[in-house]
PDB file of N, CA and C in Angstrom:
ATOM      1  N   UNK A   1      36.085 -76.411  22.310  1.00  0.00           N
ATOM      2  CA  UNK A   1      36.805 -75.955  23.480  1.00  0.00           C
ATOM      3  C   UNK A   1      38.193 -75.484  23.040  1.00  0.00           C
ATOM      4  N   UNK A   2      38.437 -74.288  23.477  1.00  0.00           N
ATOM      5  CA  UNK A   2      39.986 -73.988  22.932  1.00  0.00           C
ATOM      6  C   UNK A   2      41.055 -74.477  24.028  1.00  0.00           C
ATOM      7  N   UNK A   3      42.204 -74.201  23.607  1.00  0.00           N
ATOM      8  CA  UNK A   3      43.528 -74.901  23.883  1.00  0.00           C
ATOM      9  C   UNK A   3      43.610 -73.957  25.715  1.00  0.00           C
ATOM     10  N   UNK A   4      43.471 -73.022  25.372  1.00  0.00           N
ATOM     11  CA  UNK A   4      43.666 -72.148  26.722  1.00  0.00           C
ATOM     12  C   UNK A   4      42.512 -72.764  27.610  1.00  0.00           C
ATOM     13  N   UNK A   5      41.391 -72.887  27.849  1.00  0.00           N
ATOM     14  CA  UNK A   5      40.375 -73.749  28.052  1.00  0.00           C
ATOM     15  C   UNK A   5      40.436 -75.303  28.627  1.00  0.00           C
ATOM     16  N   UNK A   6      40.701 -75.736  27.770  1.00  0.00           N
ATOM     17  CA  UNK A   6      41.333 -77.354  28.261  1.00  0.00           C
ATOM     18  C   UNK A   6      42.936 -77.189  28.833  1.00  0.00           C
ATOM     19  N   UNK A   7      43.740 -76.397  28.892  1.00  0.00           N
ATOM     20  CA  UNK A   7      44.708 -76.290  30.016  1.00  0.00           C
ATOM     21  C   UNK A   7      44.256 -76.209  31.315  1.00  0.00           C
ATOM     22  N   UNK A   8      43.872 -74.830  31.287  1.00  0.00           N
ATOM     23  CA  UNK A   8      43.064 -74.294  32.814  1.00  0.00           C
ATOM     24  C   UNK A   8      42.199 -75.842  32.984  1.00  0.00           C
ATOM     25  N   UNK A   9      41.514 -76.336  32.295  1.00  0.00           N
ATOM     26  CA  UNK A   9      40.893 -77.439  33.306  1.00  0.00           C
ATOM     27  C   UNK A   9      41.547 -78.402  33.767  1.00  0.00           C
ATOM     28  N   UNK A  10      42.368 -78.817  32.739  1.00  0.00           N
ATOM     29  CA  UNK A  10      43.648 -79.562  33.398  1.00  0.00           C
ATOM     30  C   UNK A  10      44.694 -78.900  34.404  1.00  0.00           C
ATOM     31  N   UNK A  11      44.101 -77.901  34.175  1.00  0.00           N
ATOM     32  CA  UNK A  11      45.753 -77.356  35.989  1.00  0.00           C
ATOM     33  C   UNK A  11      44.187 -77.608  37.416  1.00  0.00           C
ATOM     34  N   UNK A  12      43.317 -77.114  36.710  1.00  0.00           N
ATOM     35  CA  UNK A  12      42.103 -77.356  38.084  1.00  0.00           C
ATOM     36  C   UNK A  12      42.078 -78.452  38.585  1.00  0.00           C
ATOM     37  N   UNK A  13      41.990 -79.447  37.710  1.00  0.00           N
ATOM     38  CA  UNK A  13      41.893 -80.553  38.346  1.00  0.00           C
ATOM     39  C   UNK A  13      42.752 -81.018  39.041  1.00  0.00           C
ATOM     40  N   UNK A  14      44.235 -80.634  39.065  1.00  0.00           N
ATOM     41  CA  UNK A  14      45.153 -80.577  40.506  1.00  0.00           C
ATOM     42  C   UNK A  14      45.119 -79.917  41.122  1.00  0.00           C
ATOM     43  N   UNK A  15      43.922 -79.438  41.823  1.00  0.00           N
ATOM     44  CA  UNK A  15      44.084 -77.977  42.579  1.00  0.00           C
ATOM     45  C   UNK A  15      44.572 -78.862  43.916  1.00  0.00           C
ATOM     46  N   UNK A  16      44.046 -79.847  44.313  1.00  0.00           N
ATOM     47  CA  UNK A  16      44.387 -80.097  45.711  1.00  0.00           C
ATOM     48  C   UNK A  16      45.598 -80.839  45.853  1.00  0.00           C
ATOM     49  N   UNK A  17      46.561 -81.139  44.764  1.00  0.00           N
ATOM     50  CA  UNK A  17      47.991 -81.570  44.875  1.00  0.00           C
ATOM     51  C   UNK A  17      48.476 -80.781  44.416  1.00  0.00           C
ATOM     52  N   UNK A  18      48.370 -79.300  44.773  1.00  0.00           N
ATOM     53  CA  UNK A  18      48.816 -78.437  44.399  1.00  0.00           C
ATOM     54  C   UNK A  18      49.385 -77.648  45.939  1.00  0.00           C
ATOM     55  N   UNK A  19      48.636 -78.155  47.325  1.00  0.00           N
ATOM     56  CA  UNK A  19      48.947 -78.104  48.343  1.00  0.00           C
ATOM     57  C   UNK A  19      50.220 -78.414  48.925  1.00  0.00           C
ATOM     58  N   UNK A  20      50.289 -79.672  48.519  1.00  0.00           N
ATOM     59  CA  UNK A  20      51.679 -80.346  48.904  1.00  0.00           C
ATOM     60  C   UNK A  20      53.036 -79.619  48.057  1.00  0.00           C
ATOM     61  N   UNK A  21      52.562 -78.927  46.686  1.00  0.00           N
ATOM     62  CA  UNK A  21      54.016 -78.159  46.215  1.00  0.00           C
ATOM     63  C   UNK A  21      53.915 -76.900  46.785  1.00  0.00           C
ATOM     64  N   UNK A  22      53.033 -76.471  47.264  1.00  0.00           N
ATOM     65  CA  UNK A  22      53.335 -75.088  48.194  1.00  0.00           C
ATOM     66  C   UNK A  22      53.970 -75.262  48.983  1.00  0.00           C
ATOM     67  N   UNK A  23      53.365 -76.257  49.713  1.00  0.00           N
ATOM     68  CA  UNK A  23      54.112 -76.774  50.956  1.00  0.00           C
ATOM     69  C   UNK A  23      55.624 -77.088  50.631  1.00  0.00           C
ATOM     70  N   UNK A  24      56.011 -78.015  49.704  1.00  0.00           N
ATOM     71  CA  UNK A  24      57.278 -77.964  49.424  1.00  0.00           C
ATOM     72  C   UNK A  24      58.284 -77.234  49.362  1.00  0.00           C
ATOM     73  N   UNK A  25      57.693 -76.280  48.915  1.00  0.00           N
ATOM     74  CA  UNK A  25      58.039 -74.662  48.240  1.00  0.00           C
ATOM     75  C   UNK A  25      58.521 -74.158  48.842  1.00  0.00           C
ATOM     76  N   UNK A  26      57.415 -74.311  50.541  1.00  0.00           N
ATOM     77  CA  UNK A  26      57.370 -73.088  51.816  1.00  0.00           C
ATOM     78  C   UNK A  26      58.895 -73.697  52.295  1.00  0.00           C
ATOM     79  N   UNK A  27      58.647 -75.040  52.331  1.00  0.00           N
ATOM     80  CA  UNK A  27      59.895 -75.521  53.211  1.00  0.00           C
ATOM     81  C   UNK A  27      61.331 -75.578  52.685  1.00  0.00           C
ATOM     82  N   UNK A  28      61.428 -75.472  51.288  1.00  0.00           N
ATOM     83  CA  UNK A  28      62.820 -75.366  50.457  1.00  0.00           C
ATOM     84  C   UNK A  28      62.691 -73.479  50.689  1.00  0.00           C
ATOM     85  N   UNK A  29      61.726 -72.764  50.626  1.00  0.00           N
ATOM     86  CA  UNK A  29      62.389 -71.819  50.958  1.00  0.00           C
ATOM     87  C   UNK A  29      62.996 -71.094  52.523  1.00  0.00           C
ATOM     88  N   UNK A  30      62.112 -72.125  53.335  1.00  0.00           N
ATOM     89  CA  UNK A  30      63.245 -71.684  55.116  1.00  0.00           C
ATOM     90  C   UNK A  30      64.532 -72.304  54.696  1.00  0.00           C
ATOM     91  N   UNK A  31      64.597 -73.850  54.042  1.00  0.00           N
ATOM     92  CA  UNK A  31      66.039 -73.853  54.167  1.00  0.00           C
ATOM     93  C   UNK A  31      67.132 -72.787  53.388  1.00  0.00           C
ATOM     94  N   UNK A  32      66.571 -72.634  52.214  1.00  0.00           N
ATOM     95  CA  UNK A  32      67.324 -70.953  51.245  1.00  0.00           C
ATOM     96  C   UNK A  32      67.446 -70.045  52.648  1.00  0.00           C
ATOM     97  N   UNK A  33      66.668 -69.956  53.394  1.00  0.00           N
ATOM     98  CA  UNK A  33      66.654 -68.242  53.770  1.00  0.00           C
ATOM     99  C   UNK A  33      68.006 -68.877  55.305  1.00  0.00           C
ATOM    100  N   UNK A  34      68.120 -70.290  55.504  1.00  0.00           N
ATOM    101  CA  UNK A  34      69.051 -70.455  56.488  1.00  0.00           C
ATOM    102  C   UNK A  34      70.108 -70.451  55.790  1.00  0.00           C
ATOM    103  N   UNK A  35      70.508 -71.366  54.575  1.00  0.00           N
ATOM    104  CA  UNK A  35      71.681 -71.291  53.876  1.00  0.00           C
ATOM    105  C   UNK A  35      71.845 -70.106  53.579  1.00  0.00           C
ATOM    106  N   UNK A  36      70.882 -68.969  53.191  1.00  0.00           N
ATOM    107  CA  UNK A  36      71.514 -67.690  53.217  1.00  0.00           C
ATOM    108  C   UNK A  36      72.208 -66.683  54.246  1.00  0.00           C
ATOM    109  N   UNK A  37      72.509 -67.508  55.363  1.00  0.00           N
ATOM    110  CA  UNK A  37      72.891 -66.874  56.286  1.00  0.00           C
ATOM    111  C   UNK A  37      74.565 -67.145  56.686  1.00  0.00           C
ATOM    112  N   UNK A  38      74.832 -68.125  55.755  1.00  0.00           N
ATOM    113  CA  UNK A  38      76.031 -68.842  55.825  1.00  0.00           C
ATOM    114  C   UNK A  38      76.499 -68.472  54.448  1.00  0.00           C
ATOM    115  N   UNK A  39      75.487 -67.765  53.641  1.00  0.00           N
ATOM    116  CA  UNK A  39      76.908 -68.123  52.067  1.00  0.00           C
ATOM    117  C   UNK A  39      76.621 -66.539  51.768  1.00  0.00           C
ATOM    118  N   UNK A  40      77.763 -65.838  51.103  1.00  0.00           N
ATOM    119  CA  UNK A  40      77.869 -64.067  51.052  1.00  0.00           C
ATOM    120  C   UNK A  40      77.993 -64.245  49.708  1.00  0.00           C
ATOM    121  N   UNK A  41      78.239 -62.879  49.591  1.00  0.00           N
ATOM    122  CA  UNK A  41      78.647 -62.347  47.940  1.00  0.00           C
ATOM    123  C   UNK A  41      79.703 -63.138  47.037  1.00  0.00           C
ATOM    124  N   UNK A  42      80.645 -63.306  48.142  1.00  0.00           N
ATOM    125  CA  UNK A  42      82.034 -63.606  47.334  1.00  0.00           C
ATOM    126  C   UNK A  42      81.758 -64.901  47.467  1.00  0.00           C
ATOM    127  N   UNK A  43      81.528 -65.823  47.735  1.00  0.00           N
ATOM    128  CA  UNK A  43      81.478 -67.410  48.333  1.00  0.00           C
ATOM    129  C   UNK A  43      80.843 -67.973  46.480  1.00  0.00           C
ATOM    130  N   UNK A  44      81.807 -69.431  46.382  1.00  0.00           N
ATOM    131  CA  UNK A  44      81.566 -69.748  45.090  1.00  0.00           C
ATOM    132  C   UNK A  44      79.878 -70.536  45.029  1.00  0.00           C
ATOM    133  N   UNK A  45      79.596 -70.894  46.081  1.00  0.00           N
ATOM    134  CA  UNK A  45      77.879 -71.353  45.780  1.00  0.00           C
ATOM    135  C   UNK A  45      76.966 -70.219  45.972  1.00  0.00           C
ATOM    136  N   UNK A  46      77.338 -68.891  45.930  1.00  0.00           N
ATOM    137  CA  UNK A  46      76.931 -67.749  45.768  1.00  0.00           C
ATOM    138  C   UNK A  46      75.841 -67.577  44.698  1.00  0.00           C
ATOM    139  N   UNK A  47      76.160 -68.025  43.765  1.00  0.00           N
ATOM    140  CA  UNK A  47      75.392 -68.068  42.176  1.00  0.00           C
ATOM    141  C   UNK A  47      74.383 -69.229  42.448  1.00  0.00           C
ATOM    142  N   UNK A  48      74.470 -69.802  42.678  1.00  0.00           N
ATOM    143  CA  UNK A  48      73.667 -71.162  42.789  1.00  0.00           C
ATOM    144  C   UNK A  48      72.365 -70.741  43.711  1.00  0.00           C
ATOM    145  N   UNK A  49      72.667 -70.076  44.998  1.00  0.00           N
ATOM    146  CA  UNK A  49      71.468 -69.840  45.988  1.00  0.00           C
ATOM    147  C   UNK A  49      70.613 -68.767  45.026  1.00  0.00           C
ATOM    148  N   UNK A  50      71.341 -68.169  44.886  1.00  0.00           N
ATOM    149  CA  UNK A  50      70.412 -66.922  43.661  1.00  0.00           C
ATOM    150  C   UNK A  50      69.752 -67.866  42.551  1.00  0.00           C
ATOM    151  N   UNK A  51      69.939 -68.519  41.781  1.00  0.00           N
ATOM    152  CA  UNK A  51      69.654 -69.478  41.106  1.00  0.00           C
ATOM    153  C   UNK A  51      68.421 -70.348  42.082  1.00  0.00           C
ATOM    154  N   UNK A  52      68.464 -70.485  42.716  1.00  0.00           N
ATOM    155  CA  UNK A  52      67.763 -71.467  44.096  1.00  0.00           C
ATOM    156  C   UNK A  52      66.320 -70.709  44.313  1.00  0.00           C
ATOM    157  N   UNK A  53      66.639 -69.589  44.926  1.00  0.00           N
ATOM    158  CA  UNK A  53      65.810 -68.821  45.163  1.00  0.00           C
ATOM    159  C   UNK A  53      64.823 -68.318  44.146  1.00  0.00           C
ATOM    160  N   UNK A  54      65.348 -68.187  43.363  1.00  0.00           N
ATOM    161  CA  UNK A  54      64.611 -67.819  41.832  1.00  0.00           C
ATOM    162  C   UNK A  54      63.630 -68.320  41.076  1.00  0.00           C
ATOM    163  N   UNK A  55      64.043 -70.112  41.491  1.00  0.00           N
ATOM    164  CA  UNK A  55      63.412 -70.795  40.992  1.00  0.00           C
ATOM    165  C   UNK A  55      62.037 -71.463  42.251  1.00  0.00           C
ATOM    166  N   UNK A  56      62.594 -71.120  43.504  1.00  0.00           N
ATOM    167  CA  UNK A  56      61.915 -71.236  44.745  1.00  0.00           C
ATOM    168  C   UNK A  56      60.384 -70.325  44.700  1.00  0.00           C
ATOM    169  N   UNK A  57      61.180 -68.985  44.338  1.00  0.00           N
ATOM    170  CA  UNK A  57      60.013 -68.157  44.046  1.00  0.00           C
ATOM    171  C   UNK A  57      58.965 -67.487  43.267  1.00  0.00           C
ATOM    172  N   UNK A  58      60.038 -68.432  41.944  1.00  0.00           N
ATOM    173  CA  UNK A  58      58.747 -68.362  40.748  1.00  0.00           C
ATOM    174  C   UNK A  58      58.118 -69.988  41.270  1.00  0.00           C
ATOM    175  N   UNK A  59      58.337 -70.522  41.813  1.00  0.00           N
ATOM    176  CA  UNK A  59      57.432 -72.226  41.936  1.00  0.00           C
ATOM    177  C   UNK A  59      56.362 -71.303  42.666  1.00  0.00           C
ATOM    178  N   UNK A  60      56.763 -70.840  43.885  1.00  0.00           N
ATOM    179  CA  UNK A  60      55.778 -70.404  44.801  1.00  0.00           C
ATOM    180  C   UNK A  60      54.645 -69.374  44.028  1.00  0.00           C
ATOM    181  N   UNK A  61      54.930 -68.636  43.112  1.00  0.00           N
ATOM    182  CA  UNK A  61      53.690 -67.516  42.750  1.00  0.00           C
ATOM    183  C   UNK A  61      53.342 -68.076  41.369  1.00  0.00           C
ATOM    184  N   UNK A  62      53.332 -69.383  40.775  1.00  0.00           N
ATOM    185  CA  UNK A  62      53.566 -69.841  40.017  1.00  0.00           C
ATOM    186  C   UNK A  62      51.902 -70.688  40.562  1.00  0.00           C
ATOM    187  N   UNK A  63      52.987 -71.798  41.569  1.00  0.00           N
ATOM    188  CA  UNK A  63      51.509 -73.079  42.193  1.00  0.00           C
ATOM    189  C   UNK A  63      50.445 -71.784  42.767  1.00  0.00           C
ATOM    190  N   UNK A  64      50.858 -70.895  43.898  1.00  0.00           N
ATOM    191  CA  UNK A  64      50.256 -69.955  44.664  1.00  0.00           C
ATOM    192  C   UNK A  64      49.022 -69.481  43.476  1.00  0.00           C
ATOM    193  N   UNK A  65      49.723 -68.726  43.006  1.00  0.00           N
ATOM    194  CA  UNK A  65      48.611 -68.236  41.616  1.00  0.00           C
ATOM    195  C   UNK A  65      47.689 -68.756  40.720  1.00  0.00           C
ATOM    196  N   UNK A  66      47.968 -70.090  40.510  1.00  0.00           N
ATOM    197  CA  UNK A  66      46.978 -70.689  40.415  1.00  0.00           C
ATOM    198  C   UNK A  66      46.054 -71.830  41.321  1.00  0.00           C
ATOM    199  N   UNK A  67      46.775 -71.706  42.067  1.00  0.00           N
ATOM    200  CA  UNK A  67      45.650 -72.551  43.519  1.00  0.00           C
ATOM    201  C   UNK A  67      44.409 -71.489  43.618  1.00  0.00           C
ATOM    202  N   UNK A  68      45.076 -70.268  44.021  1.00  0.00           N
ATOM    203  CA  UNK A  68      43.948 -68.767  44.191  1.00  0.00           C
ATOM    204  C   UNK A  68      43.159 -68.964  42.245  1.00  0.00           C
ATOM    205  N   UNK A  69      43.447 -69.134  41.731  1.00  0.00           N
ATOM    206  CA  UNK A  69      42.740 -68.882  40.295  1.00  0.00           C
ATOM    207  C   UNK A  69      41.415 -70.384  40.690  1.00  0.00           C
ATOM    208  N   UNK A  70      42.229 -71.491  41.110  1.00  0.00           N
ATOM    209  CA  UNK A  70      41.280 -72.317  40.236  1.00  0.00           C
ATOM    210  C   UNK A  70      40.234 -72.662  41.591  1.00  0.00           C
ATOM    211  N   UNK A  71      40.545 -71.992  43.025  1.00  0.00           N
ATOM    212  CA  UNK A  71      39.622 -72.033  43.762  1.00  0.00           C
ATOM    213  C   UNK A  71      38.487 -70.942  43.767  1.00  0.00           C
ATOM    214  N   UNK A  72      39.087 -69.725  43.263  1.00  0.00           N
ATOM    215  CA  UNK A  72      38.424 -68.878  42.782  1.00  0.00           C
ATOM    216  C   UNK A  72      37.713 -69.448  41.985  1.00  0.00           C
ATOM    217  N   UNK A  73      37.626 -69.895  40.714  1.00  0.00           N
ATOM    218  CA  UNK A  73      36.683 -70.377  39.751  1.00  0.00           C
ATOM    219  C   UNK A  73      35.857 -71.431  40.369  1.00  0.00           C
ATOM    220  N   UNK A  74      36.327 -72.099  41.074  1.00  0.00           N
ATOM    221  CA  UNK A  74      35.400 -73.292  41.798  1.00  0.00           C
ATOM    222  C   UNK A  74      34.225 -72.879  42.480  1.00  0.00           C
ATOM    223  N   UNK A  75      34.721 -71.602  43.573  1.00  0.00           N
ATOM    224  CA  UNK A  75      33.240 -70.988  44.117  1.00  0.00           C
ATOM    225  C   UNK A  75      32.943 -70.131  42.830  1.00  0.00           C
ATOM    226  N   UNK A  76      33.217 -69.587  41.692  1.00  0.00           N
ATOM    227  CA  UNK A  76      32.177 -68.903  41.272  1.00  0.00           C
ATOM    228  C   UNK A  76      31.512 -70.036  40.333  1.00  0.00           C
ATOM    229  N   UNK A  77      31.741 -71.262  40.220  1.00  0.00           N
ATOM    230  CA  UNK A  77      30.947 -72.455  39.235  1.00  0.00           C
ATOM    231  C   UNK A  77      29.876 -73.145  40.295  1.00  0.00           C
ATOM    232  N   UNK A  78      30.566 -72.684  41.488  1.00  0.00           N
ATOM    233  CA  UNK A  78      29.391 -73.376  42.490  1.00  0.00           C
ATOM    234  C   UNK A  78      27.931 -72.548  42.937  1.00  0.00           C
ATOM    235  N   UNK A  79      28.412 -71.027  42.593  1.00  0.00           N
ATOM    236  CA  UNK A  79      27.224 -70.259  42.691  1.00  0.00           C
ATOM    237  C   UNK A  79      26.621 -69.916  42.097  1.00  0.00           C
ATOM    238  N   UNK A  80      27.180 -70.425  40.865  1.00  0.00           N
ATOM    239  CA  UNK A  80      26.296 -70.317  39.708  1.00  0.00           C
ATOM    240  C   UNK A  80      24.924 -71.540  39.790  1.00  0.00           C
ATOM    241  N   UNK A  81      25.160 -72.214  40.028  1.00  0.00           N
ATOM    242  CA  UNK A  81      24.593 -73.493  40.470  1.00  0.00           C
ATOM    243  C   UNK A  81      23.057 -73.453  41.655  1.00  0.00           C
TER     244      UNK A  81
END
């Protein structure tokens, strides 16, 4: 079994606590998109929300992308079957 191989099965097998960091995700990013309504260009936690967000939205297409990968693989191992 190669190394790429035994990863992917190890990220599958969290596919369903993989729910709860979306979810996390979804909800740290309404609060970003409210704090963004209060902090501008010039404001010194300016850098930080950009920083925030960044990391908000690589989590999200990050868990997202592989939730869709490893449920994807799940129905095609089940129809194989």
């Amino acid at each position: 079994m190669s190394t790429s191989s035994w990863l992917l099965d190890l990220l599958c097998a969290n596919r369903e606590r993989m729910k709860m960091a979306i979810g996390l995700l979804i909800v740290c990013g309404l609060l970003l998109g409210l704090s963004a309504l209060y902090v501008g260009p010039g404001d010194e936690s300016f850098p930080l929300l950009v920083i925030d967000i960044v990391l908000v939205g690589g989590g999200l297409a990050f868990f997202g992308g592989s939730y869709w990968y490893c449920t994807k693989r799940a129905m095609d191992d089940y129809s194989r079957n």
